[in-house]
Protein backbone atom coordinates (compact mmCIF):
# COMPACT_ATOMS: atom_id res chain seq x y z
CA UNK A 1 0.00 0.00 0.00
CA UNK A 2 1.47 3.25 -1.01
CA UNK A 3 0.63 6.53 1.24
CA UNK A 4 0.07 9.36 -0.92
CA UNK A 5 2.37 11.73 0.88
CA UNK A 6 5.35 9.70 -0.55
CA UNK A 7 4.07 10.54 -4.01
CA UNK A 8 4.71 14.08 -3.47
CA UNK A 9 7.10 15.93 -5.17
CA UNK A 10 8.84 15.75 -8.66
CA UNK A 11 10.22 12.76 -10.44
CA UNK A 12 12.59 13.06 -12.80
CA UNK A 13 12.18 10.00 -16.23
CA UNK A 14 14.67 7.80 -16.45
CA UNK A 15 13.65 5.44 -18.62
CA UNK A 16 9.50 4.94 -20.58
CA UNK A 17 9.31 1.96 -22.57
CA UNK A 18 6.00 0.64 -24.09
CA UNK A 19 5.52 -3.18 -24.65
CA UNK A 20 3.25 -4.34 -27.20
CA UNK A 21 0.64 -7.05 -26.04
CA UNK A 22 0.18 -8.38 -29.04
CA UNK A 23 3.92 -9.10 -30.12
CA UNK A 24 5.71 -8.81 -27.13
CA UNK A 25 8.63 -6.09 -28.54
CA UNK A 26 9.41 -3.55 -25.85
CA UNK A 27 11.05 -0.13 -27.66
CA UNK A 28 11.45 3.53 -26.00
CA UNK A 29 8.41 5.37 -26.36
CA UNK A 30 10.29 8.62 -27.12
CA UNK A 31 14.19 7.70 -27.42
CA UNK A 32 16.45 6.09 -25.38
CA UNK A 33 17.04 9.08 -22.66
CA UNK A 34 13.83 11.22 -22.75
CA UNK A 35 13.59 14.36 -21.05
CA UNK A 36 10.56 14.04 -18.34
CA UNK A 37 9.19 15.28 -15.29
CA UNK A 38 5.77 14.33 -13.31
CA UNK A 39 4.74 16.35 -10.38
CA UNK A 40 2.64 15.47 -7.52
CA UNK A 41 1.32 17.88 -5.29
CA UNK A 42 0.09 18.18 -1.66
CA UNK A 43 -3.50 19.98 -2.65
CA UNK A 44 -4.41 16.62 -5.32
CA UNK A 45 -3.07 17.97 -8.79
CA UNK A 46 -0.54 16.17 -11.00
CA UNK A 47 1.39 16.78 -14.13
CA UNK A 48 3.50 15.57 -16.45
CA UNK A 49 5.81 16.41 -19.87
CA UNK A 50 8.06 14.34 -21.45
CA UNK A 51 9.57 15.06 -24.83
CA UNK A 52 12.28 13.10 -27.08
CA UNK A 53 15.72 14.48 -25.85
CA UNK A 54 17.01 14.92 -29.62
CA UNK A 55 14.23 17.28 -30.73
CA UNK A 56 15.30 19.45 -33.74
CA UNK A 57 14.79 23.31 -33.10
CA UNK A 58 12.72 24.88 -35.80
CA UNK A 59 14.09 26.74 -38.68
CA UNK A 60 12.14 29.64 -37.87
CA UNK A 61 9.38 31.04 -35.62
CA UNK A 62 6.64 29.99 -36.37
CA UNK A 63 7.85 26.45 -37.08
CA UNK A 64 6.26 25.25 -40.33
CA UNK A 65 3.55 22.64 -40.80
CA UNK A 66 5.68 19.63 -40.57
CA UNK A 67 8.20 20.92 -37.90
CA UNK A 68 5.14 21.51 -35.67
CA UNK A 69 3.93 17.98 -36.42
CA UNK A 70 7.27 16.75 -35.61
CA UNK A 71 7.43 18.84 -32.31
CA UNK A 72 3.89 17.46 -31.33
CA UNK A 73 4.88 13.63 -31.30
CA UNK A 74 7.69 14.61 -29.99
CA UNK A 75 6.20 15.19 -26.88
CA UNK A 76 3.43 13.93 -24.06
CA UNK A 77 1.47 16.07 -21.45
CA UNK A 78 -1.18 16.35 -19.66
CA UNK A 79 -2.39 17.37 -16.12
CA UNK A 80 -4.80 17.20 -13.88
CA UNK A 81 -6.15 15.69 -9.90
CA UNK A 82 -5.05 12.11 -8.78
CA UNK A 83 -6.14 9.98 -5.87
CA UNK A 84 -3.79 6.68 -4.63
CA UNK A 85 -5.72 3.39 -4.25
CA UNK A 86 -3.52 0.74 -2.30
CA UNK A 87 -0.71 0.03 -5.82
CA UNK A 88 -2.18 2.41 -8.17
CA UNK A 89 -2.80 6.03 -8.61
CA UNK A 90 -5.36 7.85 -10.90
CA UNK A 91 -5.08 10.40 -13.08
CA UNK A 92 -8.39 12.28 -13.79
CA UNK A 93 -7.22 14.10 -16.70
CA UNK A 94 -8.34 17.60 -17.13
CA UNK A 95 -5.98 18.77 -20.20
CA UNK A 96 -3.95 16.84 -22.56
CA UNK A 97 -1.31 17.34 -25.46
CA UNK A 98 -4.33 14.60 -26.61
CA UNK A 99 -7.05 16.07 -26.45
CA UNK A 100 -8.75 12.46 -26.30
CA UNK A 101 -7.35 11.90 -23.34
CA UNK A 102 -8.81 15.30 -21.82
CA UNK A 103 -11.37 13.91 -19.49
CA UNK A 104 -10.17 10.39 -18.64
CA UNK A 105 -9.18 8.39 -16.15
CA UNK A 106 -5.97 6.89 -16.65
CA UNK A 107 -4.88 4.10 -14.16
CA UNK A 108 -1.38 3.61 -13.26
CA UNK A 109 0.47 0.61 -11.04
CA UNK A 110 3.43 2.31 -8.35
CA UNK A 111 5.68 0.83 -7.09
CA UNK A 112 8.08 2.93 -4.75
CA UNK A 113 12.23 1.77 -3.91
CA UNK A 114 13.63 4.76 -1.96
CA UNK A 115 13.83 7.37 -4.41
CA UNK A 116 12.48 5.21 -6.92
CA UNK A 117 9.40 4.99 -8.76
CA UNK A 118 8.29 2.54 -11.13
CA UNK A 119 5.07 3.57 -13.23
CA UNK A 120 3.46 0.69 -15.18
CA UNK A 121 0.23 1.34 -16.54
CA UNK A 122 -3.32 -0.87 -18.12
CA UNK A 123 -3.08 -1.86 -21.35
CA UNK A 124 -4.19 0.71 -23.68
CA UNK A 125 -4.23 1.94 -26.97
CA UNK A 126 -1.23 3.54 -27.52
CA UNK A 127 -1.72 7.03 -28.08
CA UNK A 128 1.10 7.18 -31.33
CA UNK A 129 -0.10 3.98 -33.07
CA UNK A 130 -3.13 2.75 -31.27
CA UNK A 131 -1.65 -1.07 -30.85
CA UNK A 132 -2.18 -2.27 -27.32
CA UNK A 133 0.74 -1.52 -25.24
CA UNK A 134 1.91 -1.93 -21.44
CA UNK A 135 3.58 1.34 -21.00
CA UNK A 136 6.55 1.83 -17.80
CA UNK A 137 8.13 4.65 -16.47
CA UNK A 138 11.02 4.66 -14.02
CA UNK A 139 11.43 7.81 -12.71
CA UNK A 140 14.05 9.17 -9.42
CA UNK A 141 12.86 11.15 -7.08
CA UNK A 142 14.23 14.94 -7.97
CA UNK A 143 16.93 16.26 -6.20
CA UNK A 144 17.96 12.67 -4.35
């Protein structure tokens, strides 16, 4: 059972993988060292951002058509209120670099080591592809 209070804080990605349930291959979901932060806080709102760690800059400003596409899956975010339940947390989603996501519940297994945090969540569609995937997230508690 995980007390929410140790949740609190910011954890810094070390590794997200996604496996895919219906082959079994496990690759990074955005590179092999992505850049990404999730934030629990004491009042009951979360967020997170991750983003590809070898994201080209944009020519110019504003980026063009495909340079924005390439910046958007680039990336993952969204925020919003959690609530722990014995090995899990929830995310109610209230806005999302998806806006499909905006308004869900997204379930997520925890699993806490010190200043470690493992993240593994349901099966879902994968938001980039749609396959089913088991997504995980190991992330160190920032600033330990």
């Amino acid at each position: 059972m995980t007390d929410r209070s140790q949740l609190i804080g910011t954890w810094r990605a070390l590794s997200w993988t996604k496996t895919f349930t219906d082959t079994g291959e496990t690759v990074d979901v955005l590179g092999p060292d992505p850049i990404g932060f999730i934030t629990y806080s004491a009042d009951g709102r979360m967020h997170a951002i991750f983003v590809r760690s070898d994201r080209p800059e944009p020519l110019s400003i504003p980026p063009s058509p495909d340079e924005k596409l390439a910046l958007f899956d680039s990336m993952f975010a969204y925020a919003g209120t959690y609530s722990v339940l014995d090995d899990r947390v929830v995310h109610a989603v209230d806005v999302s670099w998806n806006q499909a996501w905006t308004g869900s519940q997204q379930v997520r297994f925890i699993k806490l080591s010190g200043p470690k945090l493992e993240v593994t969540a349901e099966p879902i569609p994968d938001p980039f592809t749609g396959r089913p995937v088991v997504g995980r997230v190991l992330f160190r508690k920032w600033g330990i």
